[in-house]
N, C-alpha and C. Protein backbone atom coordinates (compact mmCIF):
# COMPACT_ATOMS: atom_id res chain seq x y z
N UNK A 1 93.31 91.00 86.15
CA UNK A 1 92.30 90.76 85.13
C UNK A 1 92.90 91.04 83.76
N UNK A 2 92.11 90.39 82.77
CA UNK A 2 93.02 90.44 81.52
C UNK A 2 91.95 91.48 80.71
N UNK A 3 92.91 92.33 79.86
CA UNK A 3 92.06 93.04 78.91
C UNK A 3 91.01 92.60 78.25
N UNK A 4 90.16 93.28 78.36
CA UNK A 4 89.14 93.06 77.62
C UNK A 4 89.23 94.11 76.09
N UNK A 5 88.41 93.04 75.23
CA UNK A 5 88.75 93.68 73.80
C UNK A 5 86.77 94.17 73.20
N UNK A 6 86.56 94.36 72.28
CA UNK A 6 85.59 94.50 71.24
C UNK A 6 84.65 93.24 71.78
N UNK A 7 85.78 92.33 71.13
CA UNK A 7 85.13 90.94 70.31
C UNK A 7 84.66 90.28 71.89
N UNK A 8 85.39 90.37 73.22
CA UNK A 8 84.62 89.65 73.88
C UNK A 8 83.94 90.78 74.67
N UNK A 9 83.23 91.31 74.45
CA UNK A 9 81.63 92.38 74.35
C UNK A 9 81.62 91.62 73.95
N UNK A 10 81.36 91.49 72.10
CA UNK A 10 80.55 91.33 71.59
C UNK A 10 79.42 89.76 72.02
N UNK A 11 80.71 88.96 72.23
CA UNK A 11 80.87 87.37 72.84
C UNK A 11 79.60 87.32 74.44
N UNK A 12 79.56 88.56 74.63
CA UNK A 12 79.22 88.41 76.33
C UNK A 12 77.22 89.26 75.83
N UNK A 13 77.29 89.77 75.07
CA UNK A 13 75.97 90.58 74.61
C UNK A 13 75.64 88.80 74.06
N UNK A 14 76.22 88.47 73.09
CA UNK A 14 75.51 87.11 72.40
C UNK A 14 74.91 86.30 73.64
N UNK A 15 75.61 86.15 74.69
CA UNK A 15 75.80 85.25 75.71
C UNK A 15 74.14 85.66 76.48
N UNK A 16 74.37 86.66 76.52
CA UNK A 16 73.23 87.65 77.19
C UNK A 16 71.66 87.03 76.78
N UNK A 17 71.84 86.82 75.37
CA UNK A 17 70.35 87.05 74.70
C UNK A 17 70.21 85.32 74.00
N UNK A 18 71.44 84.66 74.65
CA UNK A 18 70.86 83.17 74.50
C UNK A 18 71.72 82.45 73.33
N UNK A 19 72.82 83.22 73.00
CA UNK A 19 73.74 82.88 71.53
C UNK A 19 75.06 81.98 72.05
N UNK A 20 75.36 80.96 71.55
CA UNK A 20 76.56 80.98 71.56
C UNK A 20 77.39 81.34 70.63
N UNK A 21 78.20 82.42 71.12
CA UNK A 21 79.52 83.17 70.53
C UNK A 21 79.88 81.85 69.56
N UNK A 22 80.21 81.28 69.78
CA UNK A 22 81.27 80.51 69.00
C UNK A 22 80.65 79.32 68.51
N UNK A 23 79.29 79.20 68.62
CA UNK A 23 78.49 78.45 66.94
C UNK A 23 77.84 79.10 66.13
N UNK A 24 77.91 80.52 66.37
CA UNK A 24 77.37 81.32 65.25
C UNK A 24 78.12 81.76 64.24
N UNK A 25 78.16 81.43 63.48
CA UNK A 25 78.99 81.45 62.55
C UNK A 25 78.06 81.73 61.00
N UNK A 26 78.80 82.37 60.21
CA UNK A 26 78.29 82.57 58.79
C UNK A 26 78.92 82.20 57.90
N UNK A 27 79.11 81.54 56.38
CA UNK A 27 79.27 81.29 55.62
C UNK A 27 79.50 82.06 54.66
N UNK A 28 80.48 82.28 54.02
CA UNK A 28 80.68 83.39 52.94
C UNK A 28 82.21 82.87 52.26
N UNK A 29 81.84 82.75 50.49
CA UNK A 29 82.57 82.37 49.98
C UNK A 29 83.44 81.40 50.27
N UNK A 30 82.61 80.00 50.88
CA UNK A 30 83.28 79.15 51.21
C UNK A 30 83.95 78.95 52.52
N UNK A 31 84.40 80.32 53.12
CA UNK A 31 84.56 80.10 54.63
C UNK A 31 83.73 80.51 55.54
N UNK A 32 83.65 80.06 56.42
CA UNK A 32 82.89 80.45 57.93
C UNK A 32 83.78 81.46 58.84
N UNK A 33 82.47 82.34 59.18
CA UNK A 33 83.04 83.92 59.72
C UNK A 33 82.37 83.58 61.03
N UNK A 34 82.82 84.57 62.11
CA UNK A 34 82.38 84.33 63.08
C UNK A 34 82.05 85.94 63.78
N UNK A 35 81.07 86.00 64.20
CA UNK A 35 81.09 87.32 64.61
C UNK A 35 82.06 88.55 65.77
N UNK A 36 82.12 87.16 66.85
CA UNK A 36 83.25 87.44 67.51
C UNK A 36 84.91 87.29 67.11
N UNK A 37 84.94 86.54 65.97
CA UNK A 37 86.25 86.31 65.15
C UNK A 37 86.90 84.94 65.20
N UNK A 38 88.16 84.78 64.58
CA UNK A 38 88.37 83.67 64.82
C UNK A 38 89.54 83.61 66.24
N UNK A 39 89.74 84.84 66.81
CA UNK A 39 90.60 84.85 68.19
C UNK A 39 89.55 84.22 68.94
N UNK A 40 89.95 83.83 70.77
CA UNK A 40 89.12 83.61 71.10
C UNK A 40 88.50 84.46 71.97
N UNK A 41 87.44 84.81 71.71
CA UNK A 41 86.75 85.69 72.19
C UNK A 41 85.88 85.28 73.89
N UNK A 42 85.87 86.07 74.66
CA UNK A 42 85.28 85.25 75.91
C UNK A 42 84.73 85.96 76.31
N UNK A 43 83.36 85.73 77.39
CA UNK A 43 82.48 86.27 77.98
C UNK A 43 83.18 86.32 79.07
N UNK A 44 82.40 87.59 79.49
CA UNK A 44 83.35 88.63 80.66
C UNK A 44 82.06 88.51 81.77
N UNK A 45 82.59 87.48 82.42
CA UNK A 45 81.10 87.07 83.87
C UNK A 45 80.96 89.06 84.94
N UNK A 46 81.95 89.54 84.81
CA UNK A 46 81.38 91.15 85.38
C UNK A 46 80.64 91.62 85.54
N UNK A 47 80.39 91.54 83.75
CA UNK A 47 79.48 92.10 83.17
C UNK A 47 78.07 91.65 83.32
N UNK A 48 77.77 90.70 83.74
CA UNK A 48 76.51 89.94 84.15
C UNK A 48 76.09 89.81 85.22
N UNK A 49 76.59 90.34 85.75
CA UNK A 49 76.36 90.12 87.71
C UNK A 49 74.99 91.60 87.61
């Protein structure tokens, strides 16, 4: 199994409550932020069972 980091929590809580990680995105000064980041962040199916 591969490490798990922060960002994919964070990716797998979004996942949880109906978000997708990776179209949520915010706008600030012209660029788009992402909450999980711009690595790629992945939901950890474990955690959901």
């Amino acid at each position: 199994m591969a490490a798990t980091t922060t960002r994919d929590f964070h990716a797998t809580v979004l996942n949880l409550l109906g978000f997708d990680h990776q179209r949520f995105t915010i706008r600030h000064l012209g660029l788009d932020f992402r909450l999980t980041g711009v690595e790629h962040a992945r939901v950890i199916p474990e955690l959901m069972a």
